[in-house]
Protein backbone atom coordinates (compact mmCIF):
# COMPACT_ATOMS: atom_id res chain seq x y z
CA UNK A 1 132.74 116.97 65.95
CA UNK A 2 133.39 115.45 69.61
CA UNK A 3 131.32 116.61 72.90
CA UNK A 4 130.89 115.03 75.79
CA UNK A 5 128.01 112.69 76.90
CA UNK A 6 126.82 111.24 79.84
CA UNK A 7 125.01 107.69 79.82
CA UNK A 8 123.84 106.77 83.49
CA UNK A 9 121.73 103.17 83.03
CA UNK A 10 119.61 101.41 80.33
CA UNK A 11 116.97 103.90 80.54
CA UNK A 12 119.39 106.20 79.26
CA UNK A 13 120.98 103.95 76.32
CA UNK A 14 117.08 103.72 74.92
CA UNK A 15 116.33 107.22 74.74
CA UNK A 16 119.97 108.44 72.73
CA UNK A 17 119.36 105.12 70.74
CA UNK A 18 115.79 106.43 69.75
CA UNK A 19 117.15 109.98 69.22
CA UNK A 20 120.41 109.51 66.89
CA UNK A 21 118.37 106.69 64.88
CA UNK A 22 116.96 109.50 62.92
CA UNK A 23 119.63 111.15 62.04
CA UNK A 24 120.79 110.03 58.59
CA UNK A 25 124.41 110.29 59.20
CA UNK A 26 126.78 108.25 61.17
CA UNK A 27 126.81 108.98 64.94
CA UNK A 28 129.50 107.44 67.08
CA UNK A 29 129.91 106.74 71.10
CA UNK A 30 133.73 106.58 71.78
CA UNK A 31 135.16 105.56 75.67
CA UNK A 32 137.99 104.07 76.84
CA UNK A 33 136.57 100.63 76.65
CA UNK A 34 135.88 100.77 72.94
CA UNK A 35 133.55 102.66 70.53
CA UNK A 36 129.97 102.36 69.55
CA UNK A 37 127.70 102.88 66.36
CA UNK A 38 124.99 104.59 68.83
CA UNK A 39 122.49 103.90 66.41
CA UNK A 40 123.12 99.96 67.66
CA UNK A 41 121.22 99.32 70.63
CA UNK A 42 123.38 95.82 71.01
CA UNK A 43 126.79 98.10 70.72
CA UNK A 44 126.28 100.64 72.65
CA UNK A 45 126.02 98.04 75.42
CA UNK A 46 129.43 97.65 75.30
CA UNK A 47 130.41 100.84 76.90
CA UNK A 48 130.99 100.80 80.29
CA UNK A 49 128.93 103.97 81.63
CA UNK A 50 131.31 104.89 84.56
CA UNK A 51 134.16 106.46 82.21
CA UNK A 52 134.12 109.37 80.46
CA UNK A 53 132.01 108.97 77.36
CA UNK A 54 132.15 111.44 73.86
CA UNK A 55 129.22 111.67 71.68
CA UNK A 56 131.32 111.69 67.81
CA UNK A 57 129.48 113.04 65.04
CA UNK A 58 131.11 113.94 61.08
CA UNK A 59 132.24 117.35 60.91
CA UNK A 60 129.68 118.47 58.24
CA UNK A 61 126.60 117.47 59.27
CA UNK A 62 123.88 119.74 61.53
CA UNK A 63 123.74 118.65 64.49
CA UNK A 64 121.72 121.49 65.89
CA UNK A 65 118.49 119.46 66.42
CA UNK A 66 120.48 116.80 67.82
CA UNK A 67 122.09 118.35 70.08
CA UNK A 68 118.92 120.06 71.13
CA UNK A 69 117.46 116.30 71.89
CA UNK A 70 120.09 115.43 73.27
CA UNK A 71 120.83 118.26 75.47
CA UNK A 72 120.32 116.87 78.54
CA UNK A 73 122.84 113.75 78.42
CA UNK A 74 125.67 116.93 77.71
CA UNK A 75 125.50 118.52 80.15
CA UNK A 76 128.34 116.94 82.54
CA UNK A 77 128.23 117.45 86.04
């Protein structure tokens, strides 16, 4: 499953890093300058935060709570 995600600063890398770390199942960050394992604080510091962003997540798993914790970095403005 892909959606959409919007990372503004550091701030904002800590919180989804704290969130998805609970989740047992893999949760990815894709962008045009590469992809992330969000649950690495390190990688996901290699996205650059001014391009479009998608939060990737396996087909199978629930992701309702997740997406509930992370509902406000979906919402793109």
């Amino acid at each position: 499953m892909v959606k959409p995600i919007k990372i503004k600063n550091v701030k904002d890398i800590e919180a989804i890093n704290r969130i998805v770390s609970q989740y047992p199942f893999d949760i990815w960050i894709h962008g045009k300058s590469g992809m992330a394992d969000a649950k690495s604080i390190l990688g996901m510091f290699i996205l650059k935060l001014d391009e479009p962003l998608t939060l990737v997540v396996p087909d199978d798993a629930d992701t309702n709570k997740l997406f509930k914790e992370l509902d406000q970095y979906m919402h793109i403005f």
